[in-house]
C-alpha atoms as a PDB file:
ATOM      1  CA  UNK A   1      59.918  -2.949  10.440  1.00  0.00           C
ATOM      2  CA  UNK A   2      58.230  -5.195  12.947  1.00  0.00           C
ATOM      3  CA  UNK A   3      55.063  -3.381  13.003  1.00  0.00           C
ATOM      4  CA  UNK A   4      54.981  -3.597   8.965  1.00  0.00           C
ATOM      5  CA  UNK A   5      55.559  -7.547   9.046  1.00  0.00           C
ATOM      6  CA  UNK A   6      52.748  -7.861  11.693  1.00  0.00           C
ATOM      7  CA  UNK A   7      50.520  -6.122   9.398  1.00  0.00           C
ATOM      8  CA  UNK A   8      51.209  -8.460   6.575  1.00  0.00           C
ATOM      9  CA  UNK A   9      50.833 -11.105   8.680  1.00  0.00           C
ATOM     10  CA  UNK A  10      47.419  -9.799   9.830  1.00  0.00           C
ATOM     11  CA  UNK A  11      46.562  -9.528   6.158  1.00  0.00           C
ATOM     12  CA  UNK A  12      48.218 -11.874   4.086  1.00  0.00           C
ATOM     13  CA  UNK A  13      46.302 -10.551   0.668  1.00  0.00           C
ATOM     14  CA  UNK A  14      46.242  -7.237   1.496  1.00  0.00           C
ATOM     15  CA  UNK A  15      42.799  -6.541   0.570  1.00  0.00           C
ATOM     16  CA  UNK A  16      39.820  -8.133   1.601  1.00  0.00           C
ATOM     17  CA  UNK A  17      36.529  -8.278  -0.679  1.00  0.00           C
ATOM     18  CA  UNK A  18      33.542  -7.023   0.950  1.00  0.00           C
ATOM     19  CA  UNK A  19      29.718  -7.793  -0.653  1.00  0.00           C
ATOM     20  CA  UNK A  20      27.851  -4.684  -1.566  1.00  0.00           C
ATOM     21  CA  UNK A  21      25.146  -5.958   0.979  1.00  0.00           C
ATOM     22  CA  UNK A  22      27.801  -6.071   4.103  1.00  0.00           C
ATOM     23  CA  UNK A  23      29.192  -2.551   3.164  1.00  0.00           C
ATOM     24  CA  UNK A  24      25.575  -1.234   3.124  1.00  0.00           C
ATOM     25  CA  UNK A  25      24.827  -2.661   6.203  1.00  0.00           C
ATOM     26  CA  UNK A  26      27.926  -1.418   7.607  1.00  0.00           C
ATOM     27  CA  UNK A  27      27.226   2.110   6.328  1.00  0.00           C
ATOM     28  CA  UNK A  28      23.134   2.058   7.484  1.00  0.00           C
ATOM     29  CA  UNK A  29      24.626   0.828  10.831  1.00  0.00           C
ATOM     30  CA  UNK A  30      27.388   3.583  11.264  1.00  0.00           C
ATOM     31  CA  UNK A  31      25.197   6.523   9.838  1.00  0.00           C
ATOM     32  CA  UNK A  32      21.570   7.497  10.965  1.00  0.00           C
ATOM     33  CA  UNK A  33      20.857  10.046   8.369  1.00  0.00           C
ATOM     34  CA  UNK A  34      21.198   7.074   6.184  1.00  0.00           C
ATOM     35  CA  UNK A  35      18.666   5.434   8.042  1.00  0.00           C
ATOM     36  CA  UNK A  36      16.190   8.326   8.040  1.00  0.00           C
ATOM     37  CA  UNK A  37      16.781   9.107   4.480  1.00  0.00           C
ATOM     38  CA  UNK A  38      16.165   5.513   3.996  1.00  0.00           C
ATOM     39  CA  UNK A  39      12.750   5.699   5.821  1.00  0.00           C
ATOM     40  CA  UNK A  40      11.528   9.007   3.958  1.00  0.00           C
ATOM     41  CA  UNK A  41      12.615   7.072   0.666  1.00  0.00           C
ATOM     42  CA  UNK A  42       9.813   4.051   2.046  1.00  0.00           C
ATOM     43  CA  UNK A  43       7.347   7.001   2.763  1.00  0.00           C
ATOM     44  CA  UNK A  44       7.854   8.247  -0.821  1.00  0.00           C
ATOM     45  CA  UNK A  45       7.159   5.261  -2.060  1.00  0.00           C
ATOM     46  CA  UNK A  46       4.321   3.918  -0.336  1.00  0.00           C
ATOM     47  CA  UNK A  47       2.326   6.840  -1.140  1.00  0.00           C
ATOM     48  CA  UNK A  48       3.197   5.921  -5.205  1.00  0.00           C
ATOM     49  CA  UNK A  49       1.491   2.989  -4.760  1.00  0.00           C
ATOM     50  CA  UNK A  50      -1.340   4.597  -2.756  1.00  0.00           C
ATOM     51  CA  UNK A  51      -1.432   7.249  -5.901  1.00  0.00           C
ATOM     52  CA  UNK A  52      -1.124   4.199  -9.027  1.00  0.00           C
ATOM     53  CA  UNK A  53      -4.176   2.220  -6.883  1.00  0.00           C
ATOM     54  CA  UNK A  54      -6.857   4.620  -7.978  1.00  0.00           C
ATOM     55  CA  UNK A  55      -6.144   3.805 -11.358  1.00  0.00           C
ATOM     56  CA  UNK A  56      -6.261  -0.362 -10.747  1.00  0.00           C
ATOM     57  CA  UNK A  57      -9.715  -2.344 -11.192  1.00  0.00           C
ATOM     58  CA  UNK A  58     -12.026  -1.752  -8.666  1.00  0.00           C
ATOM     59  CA  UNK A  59     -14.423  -4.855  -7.017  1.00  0.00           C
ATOM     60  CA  UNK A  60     -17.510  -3.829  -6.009  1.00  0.00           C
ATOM     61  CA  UNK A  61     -20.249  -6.355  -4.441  1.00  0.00           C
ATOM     62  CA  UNK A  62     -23.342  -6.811  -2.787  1.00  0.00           C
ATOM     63  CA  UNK A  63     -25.055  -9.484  -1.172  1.00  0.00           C
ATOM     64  CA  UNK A  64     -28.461 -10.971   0.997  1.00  0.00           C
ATOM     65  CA  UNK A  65     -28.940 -13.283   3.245  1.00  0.00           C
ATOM     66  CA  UNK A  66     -32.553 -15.174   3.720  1.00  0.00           C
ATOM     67  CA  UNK A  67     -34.187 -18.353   5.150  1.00  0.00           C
ATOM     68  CA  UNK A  68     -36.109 -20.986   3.887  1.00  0.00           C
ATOM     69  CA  UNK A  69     -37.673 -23.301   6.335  1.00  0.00           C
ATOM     70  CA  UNK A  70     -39.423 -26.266   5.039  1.00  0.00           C
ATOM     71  CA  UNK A  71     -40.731 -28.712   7.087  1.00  0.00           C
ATOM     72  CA  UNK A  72     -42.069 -32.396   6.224  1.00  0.00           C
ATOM     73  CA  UNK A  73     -44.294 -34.425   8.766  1.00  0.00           C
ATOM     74  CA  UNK A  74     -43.934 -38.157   8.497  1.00  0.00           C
ATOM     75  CA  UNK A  75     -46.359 -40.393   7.396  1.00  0.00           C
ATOM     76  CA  UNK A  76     -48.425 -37.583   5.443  1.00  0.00           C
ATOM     77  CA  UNK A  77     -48.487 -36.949   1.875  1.00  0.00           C
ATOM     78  CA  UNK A  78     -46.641 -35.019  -0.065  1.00  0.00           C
ATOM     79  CA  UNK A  79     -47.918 -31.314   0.160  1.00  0.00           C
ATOM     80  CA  UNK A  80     -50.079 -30.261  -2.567  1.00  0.00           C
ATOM     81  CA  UNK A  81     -49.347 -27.458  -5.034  1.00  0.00           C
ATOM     82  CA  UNK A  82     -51.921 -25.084  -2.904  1.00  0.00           C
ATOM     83  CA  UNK A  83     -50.968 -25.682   0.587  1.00  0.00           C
ATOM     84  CA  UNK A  84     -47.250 -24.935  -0.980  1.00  0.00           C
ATOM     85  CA  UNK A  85     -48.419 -21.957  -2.053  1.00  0.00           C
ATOM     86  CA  UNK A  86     -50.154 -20.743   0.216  1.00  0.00           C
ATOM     87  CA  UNK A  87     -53.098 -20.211  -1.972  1.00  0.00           C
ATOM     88  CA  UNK A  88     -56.204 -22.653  -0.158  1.00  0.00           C
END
């Protein structure tokens, strides 16, 4: 009898609500073939989205790089359409 009012007094509601995230965690905690099924499930999908990529857009690009030095002396004119040229 004592040990049955000690309980209630433990308990008062006799039931305690758990969230569905704390009784996972509880379960992934308490169980590693949880935790490996868990990590074969990530494997499986990561290579879905390595499969579905292949049939996204694809960017494709190319580029240069030059120089262009230009180089103005004080005092002088502007240069003339030849000498920019280079033709004389």
């Amino acid at each position: 009898m004592l040990t049955l009012l000690g309980m209630a007094v433990a308990h008062p509601s006799g039931a305690e609500a758990e969230t569905i995230s704390s009784a996972l965690a509880r379960a992934y905690a308490g169980n590693p073939d949880l935790n490996q099924q868990r990590a074969g499930t990530r494997a499986t999908d990561e290579g879905v989205a390595r499969a579905k990529s292949n049939y996204r857009p694809q960017v494709q690009g190319t580029g240069s790089v030059g120089f262009n030095h230009t180089e103005l002396l004080l005092g002088a004119s502007a240069p003339s359409t030849a000498n920019a040229t280079g033709g004389g």
